[in-house]
PDB file of N, CA and C in Angstrom:
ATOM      1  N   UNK A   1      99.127  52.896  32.690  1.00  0.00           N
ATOM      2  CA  UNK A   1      98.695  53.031  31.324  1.00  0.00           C
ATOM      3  C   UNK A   1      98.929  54.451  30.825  1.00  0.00           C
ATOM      4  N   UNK A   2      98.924  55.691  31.888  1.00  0.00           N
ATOM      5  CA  UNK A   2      98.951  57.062  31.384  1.00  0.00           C
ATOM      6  C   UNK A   2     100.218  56.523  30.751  1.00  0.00           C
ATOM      7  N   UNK A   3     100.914  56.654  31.481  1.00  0.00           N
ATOM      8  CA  UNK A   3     102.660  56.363  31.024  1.00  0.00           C
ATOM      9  C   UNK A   3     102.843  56.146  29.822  1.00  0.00           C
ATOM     10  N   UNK A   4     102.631  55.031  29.314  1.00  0.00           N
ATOM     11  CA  UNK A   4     102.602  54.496  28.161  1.00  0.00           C
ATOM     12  C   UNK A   4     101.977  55.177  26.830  1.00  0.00           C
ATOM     13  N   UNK A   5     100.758  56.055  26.783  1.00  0.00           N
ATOM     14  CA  UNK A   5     100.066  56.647  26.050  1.00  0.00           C
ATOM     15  C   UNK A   5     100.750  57.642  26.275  1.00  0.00           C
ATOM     16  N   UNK A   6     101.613  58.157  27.085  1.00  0.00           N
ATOM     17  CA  UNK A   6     101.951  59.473  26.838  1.00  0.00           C
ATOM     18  C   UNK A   6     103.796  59.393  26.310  1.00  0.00           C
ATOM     19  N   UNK A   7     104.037  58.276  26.514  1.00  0.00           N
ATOM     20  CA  UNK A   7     105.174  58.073  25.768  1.00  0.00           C
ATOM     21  C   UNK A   7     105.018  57.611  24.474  1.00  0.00           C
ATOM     22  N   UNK A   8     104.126  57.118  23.609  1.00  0.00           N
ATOM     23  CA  UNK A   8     103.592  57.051  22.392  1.00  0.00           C
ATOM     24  C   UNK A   8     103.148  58.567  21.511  1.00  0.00           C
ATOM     25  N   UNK A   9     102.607  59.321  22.598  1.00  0.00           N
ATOM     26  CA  UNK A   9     102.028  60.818  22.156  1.00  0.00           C
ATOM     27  C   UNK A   9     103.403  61.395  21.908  1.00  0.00           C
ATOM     28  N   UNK A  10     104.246  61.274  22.871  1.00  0.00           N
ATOM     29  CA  UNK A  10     105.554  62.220  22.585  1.00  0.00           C
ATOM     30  C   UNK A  10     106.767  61.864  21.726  1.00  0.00           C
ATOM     31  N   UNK A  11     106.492  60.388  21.399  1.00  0.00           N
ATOM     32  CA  UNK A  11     107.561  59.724  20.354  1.00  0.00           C
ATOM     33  C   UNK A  11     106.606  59.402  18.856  1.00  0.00           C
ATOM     34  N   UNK A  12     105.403  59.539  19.187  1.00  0.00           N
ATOM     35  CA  UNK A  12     104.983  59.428  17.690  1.00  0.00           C
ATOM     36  C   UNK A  12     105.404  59.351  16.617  1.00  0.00           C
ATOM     37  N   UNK A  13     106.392  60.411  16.299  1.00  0.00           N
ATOM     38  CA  UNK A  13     106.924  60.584  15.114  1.00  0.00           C
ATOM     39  C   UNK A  13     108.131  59.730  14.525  1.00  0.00           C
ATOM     40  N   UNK A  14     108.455  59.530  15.778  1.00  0.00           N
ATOM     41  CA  UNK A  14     109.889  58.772  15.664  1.00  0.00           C
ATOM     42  C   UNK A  14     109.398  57.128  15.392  1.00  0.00           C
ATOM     43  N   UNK A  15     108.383  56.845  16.545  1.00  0.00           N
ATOM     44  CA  UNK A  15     107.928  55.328  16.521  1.00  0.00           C
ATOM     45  C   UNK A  15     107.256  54.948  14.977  1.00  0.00           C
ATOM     46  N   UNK A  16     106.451  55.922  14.323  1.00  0.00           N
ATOM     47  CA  UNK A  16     105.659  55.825  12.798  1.00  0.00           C
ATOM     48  C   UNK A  16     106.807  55.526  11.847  1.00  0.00           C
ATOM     49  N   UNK A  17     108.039  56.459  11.875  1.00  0.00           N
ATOM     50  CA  UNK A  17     109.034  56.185  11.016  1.00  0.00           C
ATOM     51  C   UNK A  17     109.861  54.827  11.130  1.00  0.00           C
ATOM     52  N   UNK A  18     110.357  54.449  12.099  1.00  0.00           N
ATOM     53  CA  UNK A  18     110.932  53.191  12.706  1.00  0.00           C
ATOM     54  C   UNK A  18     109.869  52.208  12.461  1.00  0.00           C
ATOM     55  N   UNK A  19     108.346  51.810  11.920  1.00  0.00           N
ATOM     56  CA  UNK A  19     107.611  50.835  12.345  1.00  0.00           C
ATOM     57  C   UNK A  19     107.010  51.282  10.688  1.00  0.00           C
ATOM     58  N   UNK A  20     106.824  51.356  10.244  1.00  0.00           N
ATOM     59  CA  UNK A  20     105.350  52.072   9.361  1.00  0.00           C
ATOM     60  C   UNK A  20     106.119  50.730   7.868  1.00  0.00           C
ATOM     61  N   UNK A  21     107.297  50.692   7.912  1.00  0.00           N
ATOM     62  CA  UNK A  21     107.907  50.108   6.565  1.00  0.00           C
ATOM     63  C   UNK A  21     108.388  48.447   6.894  1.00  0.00           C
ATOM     64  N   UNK A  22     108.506  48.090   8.032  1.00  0.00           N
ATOM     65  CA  UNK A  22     109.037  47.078   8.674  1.00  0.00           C
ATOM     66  C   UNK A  22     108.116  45.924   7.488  1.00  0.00           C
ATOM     67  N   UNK A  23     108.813  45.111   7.095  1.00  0.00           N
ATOM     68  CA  UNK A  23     108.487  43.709   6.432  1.00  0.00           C
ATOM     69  C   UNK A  23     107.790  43.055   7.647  1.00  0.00           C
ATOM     70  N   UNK A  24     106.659  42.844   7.421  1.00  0.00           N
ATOM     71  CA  UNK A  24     105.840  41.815   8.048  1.00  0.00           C
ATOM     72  C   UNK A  24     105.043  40.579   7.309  1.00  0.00           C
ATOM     73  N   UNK A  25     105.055  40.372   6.046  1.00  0.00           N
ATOM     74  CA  UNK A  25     104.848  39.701   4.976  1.00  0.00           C
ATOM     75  C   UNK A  25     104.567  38.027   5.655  1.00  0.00           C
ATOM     76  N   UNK A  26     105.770  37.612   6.203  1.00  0.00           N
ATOM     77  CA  UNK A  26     105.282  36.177   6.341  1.00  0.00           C
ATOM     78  C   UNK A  26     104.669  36.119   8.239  1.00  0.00           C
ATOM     79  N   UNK A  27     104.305  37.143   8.736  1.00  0.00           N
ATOM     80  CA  UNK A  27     103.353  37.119   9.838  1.00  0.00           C
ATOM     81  C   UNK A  27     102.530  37.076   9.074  1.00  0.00           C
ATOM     82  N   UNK A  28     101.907  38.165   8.169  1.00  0.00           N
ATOM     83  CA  UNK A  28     100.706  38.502   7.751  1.00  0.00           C
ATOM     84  C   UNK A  28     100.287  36.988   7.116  1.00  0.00           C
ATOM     85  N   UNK A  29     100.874  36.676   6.447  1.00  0.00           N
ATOM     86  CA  UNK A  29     100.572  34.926   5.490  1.00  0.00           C
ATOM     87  C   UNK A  29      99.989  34.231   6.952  1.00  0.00           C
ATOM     88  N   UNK A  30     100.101  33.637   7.647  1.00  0.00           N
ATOM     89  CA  UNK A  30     100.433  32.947   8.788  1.00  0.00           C
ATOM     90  C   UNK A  30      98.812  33.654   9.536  1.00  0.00           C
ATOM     91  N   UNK A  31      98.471  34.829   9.458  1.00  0.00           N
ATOM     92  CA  UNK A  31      97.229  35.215  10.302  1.00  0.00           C
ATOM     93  C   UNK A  31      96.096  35.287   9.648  1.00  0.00           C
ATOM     94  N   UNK A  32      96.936  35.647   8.080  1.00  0.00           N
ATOM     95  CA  UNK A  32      95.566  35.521   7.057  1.00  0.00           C
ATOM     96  C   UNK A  32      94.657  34.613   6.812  1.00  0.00           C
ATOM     97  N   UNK A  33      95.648  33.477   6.961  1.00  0.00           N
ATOM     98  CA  UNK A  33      94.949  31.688   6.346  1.00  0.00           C
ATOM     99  C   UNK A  33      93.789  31.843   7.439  1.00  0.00           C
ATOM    100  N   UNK A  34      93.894  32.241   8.553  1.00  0.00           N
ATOM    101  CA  UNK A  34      92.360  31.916   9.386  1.00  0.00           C
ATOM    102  C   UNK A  34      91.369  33.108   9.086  1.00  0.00           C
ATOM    103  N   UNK A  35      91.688  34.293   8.025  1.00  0.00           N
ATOM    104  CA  UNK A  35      90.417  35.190   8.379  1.00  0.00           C
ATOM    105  C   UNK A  35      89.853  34.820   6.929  1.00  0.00           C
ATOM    106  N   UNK A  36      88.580  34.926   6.664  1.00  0.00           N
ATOM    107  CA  UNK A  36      88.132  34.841   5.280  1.00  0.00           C
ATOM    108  C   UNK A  36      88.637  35.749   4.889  1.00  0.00           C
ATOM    109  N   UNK A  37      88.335  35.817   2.893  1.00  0.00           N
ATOM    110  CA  UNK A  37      88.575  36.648   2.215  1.00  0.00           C
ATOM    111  C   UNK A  37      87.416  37.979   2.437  1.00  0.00           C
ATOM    112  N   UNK A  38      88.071  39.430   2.689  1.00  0.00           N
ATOM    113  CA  UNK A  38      87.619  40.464   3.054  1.00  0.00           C
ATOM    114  C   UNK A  38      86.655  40.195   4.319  1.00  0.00           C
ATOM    115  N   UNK A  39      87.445  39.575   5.038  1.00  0.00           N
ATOM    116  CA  UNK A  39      87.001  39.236   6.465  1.00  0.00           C
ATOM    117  C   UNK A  39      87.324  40.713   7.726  1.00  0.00           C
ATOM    118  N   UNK A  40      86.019  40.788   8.501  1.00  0.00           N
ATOM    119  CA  UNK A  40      86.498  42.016   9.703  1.00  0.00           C
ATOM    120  C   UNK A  40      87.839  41.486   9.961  1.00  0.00           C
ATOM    121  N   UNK A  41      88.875  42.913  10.374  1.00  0.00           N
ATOM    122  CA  UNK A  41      89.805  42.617  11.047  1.00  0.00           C
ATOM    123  C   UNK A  41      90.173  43.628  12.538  1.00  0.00           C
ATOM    124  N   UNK A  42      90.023  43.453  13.465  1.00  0.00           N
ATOM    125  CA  UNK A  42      90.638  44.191  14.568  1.00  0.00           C
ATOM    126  C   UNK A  42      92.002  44.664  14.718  1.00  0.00           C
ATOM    127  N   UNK A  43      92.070  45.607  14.146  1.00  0.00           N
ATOM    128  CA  UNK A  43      93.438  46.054  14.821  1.00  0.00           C
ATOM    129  C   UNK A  43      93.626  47.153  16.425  1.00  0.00           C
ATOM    130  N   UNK A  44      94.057  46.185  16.937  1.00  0.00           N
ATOM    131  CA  UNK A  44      93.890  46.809  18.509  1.00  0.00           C
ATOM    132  C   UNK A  44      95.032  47.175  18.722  1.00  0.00           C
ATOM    133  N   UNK A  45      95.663  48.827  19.235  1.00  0.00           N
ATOM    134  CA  UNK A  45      96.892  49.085  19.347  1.00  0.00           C
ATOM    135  C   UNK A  45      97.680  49.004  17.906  1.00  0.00           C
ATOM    136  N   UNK A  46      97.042  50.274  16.761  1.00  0.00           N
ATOM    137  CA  UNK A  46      97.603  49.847  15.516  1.00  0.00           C
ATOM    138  C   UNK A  46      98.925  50.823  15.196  1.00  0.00           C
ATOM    139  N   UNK A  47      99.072  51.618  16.105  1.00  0.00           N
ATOM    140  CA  UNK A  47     100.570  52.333  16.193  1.00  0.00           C
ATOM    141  C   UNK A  47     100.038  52.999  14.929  1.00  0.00           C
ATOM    142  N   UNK A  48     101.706  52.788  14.023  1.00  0.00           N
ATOM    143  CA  UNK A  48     102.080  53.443  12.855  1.00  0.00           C
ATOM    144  C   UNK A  48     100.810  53.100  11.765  1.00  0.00           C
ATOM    145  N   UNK A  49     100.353  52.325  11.693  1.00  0.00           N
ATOM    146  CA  UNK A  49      98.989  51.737  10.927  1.00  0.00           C
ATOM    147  C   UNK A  49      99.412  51.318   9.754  1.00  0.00           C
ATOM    148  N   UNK A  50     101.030  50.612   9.897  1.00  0.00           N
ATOM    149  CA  UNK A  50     101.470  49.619   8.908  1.00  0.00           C
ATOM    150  C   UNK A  50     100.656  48.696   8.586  1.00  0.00           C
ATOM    151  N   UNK A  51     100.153  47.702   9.494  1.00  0.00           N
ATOM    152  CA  UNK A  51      98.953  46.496   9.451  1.00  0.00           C
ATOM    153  C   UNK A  51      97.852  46.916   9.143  1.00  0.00           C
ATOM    154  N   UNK A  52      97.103  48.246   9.196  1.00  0.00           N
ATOM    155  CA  UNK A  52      96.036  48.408   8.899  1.00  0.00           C
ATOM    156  C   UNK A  52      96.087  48.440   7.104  1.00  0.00           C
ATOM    157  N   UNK A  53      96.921  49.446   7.120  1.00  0.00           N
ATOM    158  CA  UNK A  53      97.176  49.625   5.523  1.00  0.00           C
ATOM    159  C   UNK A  53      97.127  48.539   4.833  1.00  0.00           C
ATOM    160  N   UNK A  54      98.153  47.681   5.263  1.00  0.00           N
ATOM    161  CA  UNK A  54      98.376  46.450   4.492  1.00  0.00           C
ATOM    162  C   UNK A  54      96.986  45.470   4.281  1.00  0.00           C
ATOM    163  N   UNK A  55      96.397  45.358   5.510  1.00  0.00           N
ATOM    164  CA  UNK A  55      95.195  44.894   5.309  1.00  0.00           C
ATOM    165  C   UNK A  55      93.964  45.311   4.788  1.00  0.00           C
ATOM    166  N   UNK A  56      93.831  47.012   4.638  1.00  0.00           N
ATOM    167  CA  UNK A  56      92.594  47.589   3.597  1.00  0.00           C
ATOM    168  C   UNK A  56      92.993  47.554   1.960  1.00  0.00           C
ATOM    169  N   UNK A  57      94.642  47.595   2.169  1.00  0.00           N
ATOM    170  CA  UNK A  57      94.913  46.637   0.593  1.00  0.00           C
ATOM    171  C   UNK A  57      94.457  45.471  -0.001  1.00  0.00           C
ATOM    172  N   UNK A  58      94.691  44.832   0.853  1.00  0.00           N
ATOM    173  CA  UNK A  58      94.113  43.726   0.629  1.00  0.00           C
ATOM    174  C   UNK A  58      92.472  43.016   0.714  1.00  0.00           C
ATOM    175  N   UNK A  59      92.202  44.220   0.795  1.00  0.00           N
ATOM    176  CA  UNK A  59      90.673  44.412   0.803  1.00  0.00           C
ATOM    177  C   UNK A  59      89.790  43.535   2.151  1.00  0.00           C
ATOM    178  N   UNK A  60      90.660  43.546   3.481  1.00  0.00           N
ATOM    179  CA  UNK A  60      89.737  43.433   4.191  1.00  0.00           C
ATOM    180  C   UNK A  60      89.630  44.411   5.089  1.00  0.00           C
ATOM    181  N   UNK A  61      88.385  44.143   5.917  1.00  0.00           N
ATOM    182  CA  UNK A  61      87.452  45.220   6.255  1.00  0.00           C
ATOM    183  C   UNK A  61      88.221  45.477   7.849  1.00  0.00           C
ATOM    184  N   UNK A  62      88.604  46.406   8.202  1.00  0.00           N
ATOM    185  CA  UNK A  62      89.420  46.838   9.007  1.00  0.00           C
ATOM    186  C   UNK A  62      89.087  47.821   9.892  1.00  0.00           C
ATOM    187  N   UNK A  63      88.926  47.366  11.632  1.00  0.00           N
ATOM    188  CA  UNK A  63      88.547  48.537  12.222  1.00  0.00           C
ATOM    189  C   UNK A  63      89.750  48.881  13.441  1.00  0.00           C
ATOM    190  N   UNK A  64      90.235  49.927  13.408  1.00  0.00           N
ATOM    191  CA  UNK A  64      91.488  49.981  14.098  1.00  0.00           C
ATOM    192  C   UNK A  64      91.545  51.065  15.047  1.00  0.00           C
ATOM    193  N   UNK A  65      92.201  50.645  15.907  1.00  0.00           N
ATOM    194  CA  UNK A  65      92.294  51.485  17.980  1.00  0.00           C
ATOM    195  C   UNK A  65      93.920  51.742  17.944  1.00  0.00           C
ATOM    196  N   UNK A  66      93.350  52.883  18.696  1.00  0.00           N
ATOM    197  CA  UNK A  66      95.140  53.293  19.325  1.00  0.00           C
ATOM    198  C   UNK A  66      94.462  53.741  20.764  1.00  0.00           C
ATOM    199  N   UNK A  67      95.277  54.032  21.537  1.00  0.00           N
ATOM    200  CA  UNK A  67      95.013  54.478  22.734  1.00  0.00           C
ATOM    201  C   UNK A  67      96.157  56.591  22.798  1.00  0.00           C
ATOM    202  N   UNK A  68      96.854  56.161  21.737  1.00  0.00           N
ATOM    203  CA  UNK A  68      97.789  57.187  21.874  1.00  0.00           C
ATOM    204  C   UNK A  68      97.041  58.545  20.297  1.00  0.00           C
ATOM    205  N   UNK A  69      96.154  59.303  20.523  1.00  0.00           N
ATOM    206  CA  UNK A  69      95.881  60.563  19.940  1.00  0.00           C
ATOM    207  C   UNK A  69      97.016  60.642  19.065  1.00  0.00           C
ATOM    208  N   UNK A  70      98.129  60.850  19.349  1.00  0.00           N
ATOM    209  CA  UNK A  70      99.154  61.438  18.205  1.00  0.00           C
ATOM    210  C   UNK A  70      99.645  60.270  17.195  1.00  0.00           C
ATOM    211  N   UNK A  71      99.316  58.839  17.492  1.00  0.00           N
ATOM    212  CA  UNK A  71      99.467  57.824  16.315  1.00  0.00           C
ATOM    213  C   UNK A  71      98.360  57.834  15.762  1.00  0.00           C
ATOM    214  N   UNK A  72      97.256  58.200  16.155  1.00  0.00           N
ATOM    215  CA  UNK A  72      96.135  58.191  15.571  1.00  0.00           C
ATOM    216  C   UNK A  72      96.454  59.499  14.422  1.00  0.00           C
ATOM    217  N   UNK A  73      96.257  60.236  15.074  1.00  0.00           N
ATOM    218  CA  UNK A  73      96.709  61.068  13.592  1.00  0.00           C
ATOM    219  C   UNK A  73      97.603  60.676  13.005  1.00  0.00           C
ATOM    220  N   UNK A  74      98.412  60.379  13.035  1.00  0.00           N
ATOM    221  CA  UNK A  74      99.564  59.702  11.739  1.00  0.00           C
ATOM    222  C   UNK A  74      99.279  58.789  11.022  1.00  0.00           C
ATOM    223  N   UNK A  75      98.623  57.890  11.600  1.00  0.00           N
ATOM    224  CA  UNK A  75      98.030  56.212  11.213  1.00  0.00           C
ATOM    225  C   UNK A  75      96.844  56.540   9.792  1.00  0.00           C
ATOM    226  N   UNK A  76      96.264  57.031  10.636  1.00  0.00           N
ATOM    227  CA  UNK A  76      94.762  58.067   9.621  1.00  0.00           C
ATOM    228  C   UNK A  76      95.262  58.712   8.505  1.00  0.00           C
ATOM    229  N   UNK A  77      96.235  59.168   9.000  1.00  0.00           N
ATOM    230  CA  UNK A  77      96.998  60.370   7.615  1.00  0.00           C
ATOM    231  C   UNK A  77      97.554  58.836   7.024  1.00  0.00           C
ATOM    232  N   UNK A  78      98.523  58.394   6.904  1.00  0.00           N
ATOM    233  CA  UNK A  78      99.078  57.417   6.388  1.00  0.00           C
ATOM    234  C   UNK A  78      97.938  55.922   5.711  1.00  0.00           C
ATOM    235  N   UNK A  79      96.778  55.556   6.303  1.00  0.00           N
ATOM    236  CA  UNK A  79      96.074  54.614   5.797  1.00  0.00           C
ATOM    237  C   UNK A  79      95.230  55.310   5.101  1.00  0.00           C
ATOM    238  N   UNK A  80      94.499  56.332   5.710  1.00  0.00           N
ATOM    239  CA  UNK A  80      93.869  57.360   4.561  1.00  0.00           C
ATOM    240  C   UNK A  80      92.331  57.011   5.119  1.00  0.00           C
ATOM    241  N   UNK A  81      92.508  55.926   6.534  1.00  0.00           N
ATOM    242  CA  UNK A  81      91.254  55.340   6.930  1.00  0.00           C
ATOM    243  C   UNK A  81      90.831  56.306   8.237  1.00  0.00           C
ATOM    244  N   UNK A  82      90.445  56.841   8.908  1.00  0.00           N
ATOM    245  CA  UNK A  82      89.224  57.391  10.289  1.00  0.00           C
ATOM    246  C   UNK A  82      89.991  56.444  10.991  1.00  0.00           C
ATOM    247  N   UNK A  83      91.171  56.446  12.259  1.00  0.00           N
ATOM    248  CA  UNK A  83      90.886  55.694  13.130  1.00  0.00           C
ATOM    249  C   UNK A  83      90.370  55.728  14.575  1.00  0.00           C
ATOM    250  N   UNK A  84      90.522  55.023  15.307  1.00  0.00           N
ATOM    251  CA  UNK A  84      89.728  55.683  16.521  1.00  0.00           C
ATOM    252  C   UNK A  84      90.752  55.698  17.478  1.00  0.00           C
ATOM    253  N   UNK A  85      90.515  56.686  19.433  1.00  0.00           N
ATOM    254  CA  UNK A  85      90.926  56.394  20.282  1.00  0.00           C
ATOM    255  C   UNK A  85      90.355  56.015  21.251  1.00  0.00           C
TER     256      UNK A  85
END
């Protein structure tokens, strides 16, 4: 697991840019139909915090994990939300 978190810490920047814009539109349709409207959502492992964003747009209630410190700061800067590690 170090491995992994520390290859996320050191590509951060690169992985946020490559991931942060990606069309996910008809996943999101497809996961939404089961959460209520402004329903909790878990985002576990939220990287770039494309999904988070998209989902505090949409006004549900969103609590989101990284394991990697340096997406966390990017994710936070970019959703504008506190996330955690």
């Amino acid at each position: 697991m170090d491995q992994t978190i520390k290859y996320y810490d050191e590509n951060a920047i690169e992985f946020f840019m490559n991931t942060k814009d990606a069309n996910m539109e008809n996943l999101y349709k497809l996961f939404l139909k089961y959460i209520p409207e402004g329903g909790k959502i878990l985002d576990l492992g939220c990287g770039s915090g494309r999904d988070t964003k998209y989902f505090l747009e949409k006004g549900y209630d969103v609590v989101a994990v990284d394991g990697s410190i340096e997406m966390v700061k990017l994710s936070t800067e970019y959703t504008g939300k506190k996330l955690c590690t």
